[in-house]
N, C-alpha and C. Protein backbone atom coordinates (compact mmCIF):
# COMPACT_ATOMS: atom_id res chain seq x y z
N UNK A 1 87.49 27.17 81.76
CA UNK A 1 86.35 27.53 82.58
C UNK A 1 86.42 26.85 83.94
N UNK A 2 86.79 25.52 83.75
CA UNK A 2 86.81 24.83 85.34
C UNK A 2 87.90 25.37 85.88
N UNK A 3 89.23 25.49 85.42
CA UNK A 3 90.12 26.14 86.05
C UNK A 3 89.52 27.67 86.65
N UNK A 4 88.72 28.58 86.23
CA UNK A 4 88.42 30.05 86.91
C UNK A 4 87.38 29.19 88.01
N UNK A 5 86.96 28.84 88.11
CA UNK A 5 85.64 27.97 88.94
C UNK A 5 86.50 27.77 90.38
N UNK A 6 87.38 26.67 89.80
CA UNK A 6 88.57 26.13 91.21
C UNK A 6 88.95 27.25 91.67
N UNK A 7 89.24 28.52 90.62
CA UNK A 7 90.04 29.92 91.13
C UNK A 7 89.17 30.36 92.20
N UNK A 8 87.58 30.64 91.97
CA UNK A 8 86.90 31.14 92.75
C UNK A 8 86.46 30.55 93.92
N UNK A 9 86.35 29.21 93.76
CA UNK A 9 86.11 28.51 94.95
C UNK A 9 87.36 28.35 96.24
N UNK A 10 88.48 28.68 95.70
CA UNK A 10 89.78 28.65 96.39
C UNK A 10 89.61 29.85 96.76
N UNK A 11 89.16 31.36 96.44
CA UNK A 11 89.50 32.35 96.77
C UNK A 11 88.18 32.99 97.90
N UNK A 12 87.11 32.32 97.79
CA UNK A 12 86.04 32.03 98.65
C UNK A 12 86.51 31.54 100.00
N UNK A 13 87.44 30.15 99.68
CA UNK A 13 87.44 29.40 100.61
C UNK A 13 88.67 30.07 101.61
N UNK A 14 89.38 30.38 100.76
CA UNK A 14 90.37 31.49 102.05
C UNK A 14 89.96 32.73 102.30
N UNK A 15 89.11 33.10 101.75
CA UNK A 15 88.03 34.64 102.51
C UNK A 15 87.57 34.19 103.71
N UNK A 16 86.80 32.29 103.76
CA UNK A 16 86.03 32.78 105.25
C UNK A 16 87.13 32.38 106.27
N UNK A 17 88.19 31.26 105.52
CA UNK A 17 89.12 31.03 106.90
C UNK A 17 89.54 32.45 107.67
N UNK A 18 89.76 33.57 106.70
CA UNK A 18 90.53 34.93 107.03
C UNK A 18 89.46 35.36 107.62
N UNK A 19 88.06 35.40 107.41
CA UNK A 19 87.21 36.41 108.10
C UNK A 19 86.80 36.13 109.53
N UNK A 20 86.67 34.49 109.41
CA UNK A 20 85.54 33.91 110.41
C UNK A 20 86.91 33.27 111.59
N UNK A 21 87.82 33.14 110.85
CA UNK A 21 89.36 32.47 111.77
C UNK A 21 90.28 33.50 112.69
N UNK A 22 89.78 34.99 112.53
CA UNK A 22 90.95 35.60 113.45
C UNK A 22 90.01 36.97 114.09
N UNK A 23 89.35 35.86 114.90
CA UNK A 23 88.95 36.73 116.01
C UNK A 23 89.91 37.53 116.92
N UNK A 24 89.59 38.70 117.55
CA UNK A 24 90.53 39.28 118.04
C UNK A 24 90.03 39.11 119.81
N UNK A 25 90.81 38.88 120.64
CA UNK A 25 90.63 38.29 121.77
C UNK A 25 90.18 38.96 123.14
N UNK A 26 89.13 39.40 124.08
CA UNK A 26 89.76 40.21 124.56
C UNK A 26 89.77 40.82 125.88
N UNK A 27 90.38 39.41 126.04
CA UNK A 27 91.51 39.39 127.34
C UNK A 27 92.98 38.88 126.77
N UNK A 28 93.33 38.45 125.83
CA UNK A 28 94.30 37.66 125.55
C UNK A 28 94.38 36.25 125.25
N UNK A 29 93.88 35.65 126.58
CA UNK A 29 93.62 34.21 126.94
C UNK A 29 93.83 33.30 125.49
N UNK A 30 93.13 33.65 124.54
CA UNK A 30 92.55 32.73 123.74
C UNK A 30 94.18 32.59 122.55
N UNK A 31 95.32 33.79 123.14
CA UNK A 31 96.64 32.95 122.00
C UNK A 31 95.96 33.58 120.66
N UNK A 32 95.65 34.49 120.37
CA UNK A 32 94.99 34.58 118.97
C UNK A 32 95.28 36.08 118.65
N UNK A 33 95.29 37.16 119.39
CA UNK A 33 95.80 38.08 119.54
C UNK A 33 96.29 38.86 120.23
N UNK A 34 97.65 39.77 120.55
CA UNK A 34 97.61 40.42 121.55
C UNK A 34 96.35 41.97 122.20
N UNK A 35 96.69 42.20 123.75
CA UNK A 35 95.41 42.99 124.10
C UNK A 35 96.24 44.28 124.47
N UNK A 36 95.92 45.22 123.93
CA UNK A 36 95.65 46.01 124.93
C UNK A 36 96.22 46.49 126.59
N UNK A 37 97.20 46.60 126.64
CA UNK A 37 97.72 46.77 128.30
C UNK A 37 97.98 48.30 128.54
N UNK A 38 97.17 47.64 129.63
CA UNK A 38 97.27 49.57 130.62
C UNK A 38 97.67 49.68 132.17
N UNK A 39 98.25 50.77 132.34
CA UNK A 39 98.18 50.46 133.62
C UNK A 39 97.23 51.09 134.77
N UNK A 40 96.98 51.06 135.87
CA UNK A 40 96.22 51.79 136.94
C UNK A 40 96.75 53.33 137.12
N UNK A 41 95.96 54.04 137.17
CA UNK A 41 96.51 55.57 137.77
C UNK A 41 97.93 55.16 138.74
N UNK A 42 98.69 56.13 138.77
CA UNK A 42 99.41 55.92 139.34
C UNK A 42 99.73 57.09 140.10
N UNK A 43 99.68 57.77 141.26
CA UNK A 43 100.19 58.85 141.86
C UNK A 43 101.51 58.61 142.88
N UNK A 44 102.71 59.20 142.08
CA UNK A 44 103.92 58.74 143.09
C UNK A 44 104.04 59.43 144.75
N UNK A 45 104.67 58.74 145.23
CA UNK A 45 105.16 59.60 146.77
C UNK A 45 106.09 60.03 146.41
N UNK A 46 107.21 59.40 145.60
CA UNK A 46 108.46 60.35 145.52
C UNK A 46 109.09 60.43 144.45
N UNK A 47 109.18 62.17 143.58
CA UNK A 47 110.10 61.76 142.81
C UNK A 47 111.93 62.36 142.91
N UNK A 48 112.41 61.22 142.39
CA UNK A 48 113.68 61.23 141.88
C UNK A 48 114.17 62.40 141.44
N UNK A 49 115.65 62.59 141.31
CA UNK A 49 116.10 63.42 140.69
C UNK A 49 116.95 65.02 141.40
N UNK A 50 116.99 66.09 140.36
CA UNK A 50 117.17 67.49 141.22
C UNK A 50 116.35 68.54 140.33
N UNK A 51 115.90 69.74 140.64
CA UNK A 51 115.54 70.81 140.41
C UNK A 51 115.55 70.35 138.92
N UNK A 52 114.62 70.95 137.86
CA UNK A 52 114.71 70.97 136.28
C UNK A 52 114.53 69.18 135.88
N UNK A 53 115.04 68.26 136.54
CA UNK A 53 114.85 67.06 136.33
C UNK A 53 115.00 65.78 137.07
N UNK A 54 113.41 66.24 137.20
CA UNK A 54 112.33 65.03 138.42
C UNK A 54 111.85 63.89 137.33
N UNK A 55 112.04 62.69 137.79
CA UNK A 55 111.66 61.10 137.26
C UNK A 55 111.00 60.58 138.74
N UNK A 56 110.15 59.58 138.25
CA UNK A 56 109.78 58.32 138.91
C UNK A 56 109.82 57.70 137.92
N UNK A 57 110.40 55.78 138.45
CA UNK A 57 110.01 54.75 137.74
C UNK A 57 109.20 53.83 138.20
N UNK A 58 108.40 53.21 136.95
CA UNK A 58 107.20 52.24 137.12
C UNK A 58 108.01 50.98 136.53
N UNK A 59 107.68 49.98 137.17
CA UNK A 59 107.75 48.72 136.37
C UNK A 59 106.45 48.12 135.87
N UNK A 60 107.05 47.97 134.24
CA UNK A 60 105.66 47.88 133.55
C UNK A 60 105.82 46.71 132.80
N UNK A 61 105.73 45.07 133.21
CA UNK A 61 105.84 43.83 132.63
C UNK A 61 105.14 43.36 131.57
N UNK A 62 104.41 44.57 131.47
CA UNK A 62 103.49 44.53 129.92
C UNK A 62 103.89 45.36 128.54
N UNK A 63 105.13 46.35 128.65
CA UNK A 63 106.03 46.90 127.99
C UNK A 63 107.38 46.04 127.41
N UNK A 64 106.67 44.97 126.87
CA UNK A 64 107.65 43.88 126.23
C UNK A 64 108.64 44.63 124.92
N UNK A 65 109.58 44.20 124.57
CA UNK A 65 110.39 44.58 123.39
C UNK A 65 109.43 44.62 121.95
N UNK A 66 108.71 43.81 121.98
CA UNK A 66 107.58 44.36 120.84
C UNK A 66 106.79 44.93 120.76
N UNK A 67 106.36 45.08 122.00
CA UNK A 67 105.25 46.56 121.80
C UNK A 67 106.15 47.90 122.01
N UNK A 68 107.43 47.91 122.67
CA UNK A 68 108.29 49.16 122.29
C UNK A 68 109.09 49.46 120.87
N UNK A 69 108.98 48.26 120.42
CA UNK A 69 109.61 48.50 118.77
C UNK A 69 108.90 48.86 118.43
N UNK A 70 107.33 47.90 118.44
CA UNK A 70 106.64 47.33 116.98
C UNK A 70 105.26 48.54 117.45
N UNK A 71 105.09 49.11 118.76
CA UNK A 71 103.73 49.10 118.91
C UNK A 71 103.69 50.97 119.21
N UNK A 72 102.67 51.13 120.35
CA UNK A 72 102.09 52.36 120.43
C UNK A 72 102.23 52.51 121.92
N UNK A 73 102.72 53.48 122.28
CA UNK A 73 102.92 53.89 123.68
C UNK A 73 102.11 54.91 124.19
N UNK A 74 101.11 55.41 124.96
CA UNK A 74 100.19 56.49 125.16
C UNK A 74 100.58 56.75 126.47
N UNK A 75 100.81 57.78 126.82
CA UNK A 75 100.63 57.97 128.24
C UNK A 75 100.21 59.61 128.59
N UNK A 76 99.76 59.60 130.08
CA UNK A 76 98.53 60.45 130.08
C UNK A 76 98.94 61.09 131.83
N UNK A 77 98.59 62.36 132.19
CA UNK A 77 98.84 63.05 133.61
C UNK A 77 97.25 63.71 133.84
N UNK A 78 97.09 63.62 134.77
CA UNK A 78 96.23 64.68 135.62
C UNK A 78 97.07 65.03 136.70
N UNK A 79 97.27 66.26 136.40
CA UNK A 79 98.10 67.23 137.14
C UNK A 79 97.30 68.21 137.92
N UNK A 80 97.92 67.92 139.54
CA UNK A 80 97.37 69.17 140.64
C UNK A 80 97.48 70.43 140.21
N UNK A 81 95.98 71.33 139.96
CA UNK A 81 96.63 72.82 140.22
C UNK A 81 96.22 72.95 138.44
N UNK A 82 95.97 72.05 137.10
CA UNK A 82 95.80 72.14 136.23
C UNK A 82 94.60 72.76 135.81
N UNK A 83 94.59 73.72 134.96
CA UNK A 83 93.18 74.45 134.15
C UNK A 83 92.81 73.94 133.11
N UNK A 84 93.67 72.52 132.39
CA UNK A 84 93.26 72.18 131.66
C UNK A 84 91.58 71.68 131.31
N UNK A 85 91.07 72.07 130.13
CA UNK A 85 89.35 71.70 130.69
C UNK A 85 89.02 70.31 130.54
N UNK A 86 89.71 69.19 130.33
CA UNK A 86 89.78 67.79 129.69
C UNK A 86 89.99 66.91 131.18
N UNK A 87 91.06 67.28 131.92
CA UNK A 87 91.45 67.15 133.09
C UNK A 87 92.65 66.08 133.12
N UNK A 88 92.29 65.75 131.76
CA UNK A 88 93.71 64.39 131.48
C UNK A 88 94.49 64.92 130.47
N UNK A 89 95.66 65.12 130.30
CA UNK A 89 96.52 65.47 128.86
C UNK A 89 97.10 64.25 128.90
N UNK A 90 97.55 64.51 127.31
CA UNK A 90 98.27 63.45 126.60
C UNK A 90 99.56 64.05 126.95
N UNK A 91 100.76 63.32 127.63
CA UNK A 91 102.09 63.14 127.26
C UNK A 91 102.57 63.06 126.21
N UNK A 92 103.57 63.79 125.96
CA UNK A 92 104.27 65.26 126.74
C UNK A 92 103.45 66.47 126.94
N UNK A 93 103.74 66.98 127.38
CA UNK A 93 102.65 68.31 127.80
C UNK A 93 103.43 69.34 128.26
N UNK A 94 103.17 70.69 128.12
CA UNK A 94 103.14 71.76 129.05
C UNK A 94 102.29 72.14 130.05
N UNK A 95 102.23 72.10 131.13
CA UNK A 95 101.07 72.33 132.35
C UNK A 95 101.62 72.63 133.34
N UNK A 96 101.27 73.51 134.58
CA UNK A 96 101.40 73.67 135.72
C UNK A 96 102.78 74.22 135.87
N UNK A 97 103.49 75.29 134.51
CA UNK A 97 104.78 75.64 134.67
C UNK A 97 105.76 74.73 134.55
N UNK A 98 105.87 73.91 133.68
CA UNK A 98 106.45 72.68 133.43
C UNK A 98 106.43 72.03 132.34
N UNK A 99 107.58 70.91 132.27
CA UNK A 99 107.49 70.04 130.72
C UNK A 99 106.63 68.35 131.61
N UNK A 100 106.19 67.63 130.79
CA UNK A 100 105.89 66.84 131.58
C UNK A 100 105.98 65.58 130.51
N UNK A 101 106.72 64.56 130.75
CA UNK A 101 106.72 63.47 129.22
C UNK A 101 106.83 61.96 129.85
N UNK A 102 107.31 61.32 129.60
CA UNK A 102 107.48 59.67 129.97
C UNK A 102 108.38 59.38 128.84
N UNK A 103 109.10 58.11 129.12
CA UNK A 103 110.31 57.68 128.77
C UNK A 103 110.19 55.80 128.65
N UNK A 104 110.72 55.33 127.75
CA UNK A 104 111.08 54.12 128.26
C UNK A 104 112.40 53.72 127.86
N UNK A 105 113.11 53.44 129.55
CA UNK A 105 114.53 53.55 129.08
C UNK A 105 115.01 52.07 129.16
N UNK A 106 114.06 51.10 129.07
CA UNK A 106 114.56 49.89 129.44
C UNK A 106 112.94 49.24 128.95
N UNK A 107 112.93 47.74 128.59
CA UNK A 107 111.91 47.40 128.24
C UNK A 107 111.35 46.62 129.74
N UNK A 108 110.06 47.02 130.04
CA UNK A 108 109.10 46.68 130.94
C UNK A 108 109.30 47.84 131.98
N UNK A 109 109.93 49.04 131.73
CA UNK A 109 109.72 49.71 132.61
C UNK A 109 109.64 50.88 131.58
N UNK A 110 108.87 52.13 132.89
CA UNK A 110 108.55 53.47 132.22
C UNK A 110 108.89 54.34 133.45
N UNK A 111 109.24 55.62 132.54
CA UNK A 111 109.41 56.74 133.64
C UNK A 111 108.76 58.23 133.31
N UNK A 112 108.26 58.47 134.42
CA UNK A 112 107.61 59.59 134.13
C UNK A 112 108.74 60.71 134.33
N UNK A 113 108.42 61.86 133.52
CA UNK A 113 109.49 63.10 133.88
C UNK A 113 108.57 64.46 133.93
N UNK A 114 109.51 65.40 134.21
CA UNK A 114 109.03 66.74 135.08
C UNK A 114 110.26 67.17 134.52
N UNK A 115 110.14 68.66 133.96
CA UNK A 115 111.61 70.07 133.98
C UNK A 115 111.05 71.08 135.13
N UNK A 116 109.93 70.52 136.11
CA UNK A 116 109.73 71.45 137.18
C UNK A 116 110.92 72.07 137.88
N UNK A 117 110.82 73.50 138.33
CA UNK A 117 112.12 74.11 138.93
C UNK A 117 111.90 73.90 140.45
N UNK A 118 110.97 73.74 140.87
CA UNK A 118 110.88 73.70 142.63
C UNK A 118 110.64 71.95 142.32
N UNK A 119 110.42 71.90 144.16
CA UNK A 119 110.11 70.39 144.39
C UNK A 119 108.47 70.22 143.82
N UNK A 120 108.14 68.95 143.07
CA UNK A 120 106.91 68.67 142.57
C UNK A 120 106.08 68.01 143.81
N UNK A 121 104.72 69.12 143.49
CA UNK A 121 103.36 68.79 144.59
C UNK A 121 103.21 67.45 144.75
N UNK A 122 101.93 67.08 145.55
CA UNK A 122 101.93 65.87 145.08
C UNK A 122 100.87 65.70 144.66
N UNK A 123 99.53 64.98 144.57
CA UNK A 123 98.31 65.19 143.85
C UNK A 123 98.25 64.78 142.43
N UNK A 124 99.23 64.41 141.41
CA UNK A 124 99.71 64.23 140.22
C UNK A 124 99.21 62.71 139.82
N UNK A 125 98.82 62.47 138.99
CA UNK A 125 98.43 60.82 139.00
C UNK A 125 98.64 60.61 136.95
N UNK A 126 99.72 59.50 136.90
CA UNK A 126 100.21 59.15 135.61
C UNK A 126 99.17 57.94 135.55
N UNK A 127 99.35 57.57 133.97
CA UNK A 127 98.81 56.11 133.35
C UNK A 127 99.38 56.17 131.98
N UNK A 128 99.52 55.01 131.36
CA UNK A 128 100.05 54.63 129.96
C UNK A 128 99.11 53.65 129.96
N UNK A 129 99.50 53.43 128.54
CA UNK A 129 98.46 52.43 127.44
C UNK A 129 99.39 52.31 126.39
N UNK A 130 99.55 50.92 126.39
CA UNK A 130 100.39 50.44 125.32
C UNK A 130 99.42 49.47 124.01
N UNK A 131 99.98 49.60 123.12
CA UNK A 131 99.14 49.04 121.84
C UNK A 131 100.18 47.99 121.20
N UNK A 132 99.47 47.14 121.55
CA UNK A 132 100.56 45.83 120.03
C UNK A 132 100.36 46.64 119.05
N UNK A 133 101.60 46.81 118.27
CA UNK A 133 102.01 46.86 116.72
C UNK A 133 101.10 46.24 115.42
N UNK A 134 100.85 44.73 116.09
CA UNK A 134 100.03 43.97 114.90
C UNK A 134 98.69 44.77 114.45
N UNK A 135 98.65 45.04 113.19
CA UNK A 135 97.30 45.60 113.05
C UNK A 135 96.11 44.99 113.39
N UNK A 136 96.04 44.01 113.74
CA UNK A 136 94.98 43.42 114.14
C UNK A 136 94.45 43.83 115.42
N UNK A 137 95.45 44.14 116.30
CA UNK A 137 95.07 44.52 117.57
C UNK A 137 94.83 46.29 117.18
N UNK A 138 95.42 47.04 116.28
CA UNK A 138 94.67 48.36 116.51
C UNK A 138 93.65 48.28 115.74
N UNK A 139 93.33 47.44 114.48
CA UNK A 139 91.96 47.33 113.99
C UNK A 139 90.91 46.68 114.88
N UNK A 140 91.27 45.48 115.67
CA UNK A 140 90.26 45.37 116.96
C UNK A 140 88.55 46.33 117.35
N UNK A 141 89.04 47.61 117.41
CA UNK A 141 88.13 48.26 118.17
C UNK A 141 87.11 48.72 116.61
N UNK A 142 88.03 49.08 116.11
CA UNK A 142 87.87 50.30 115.15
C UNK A 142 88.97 50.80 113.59
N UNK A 143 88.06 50.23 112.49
CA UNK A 143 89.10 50.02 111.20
C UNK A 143 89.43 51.03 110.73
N UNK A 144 89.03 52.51 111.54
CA UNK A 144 89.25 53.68 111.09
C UNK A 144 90.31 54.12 111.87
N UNK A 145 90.71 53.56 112.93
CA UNK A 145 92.04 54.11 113.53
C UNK A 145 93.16 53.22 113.45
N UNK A 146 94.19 53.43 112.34
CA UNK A 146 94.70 52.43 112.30
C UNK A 146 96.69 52.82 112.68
N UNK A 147 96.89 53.91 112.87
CA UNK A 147 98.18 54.95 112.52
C UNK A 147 98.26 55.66 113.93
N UNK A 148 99.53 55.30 114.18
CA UNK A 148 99.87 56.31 115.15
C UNK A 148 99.79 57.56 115.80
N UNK A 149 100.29 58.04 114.35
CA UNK A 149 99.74 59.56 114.43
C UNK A 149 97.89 59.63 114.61
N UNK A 150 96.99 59.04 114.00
CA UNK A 150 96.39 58.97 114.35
C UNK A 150 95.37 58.92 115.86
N UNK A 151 96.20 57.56 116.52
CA UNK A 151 95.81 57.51 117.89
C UNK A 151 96.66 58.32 118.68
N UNK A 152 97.25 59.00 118.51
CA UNK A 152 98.30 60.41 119.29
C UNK A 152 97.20 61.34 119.64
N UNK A 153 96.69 61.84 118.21
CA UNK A 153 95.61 63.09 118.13
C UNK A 153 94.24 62.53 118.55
N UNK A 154 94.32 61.33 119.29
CA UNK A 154 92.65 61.13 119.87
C UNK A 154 92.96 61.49 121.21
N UNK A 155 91.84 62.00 121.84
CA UNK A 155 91.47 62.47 123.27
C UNK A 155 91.93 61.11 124.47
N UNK A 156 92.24 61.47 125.39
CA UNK A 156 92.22 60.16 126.45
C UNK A 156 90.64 59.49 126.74
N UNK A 157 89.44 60.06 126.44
CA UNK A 157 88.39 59.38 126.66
C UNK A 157 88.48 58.52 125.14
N UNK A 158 88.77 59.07 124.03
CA UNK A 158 88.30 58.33 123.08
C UNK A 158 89.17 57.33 122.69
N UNK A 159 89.82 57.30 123.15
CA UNK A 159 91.26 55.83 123.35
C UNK A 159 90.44 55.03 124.27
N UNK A 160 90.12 55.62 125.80
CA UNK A 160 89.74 54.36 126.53
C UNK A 160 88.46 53.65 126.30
N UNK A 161 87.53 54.75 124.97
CA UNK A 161 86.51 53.89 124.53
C UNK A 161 86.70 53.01 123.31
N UNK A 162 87.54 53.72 122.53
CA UNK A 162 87.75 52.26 121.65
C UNK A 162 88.38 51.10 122.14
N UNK A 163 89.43 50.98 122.76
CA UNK A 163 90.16 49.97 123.08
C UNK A 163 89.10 49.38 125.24
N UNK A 164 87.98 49.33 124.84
CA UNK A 164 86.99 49.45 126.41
C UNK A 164 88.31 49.41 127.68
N UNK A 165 88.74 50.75 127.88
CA UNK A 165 89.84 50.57 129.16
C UNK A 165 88.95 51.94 130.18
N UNK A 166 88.68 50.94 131.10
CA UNK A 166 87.98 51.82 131.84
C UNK A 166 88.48 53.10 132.53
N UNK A 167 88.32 54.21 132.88
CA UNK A 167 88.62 55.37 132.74
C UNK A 167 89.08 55.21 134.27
């Protein structure tokens, strides 16, 4: 009997270290979990490339080797000239007579791409959102989104409200 007693009091006592001990952080600062990194709209002046395949690259120092192994990559266009009714698509996309996707061909950097056949307008404005891997950081917002596939098939508003990334 005293032995189940010690059992329960031991199994109590590492419930609240686990509950009340791993706050999730959120700015980072606090070393306790990773956050959340996004970047600013981005509208290029020039892209790279020839006819069928247009790039720009971003350097993105928040696209560490573990959030490209371990984590979640989102990225997002508002495209000139688009009917889409949302006004933001999720990458990759079809829009505006075109393929439109992002890449990361190197860690801390990203590239946006185009299979446009003429030279691309300009008016175009990219952003990504990267997710630590650790579940802790995608349970953070919300214990119902916890899967990739999951956060793929959410809207760009309902990403920047769970994870509060201002629009």
């Amino acid at each position: 009997m005293k032995a189940k007693i010690n059992i329960i009091h031991l199994l109590m006592a590492f419930s609240i270290v686990v509950f009340t001990g791993c706050k999730d952080g959120e700015d980072g600062l606090d070393g306790l979990d990773a956050t959340v990194y996004y970047s600013e709209w981005m509208t290029p002046s020039e892209w790279l490339g020839t006819s069928g395949d247009w790039y720009f690259s971003v350097a993105a120092p928040g696209l560490t080797e573990d959030i490209v192994e371990r984590g979640v990559i989102l990225a997002y266009a508002s495209l000139n000239g688009d009917i889409y009714e949302a006004a933001v698509r999720p990458l990759p996309a079809y829009a505006v007579g075109a393929n439109w996707s992002f890449l990361i061909p190197d860690y801390e950097i990203i590239e946006f791409t185009s299979d446009m056949i003429s030279q691309i307008t300009t008016g175009n404005s990219f952003r990504f959102i990267a997710i630590p891997g650790n579940i802790k950081a995608l349970k953070s917002a919300s214990l119902e989104y916890t899967s990739e596939i999951e956060l793929r098939s959410m809207s760009y508003k309902d990403i920047c409200e769970l994870f509060s990334i201002p629009e």
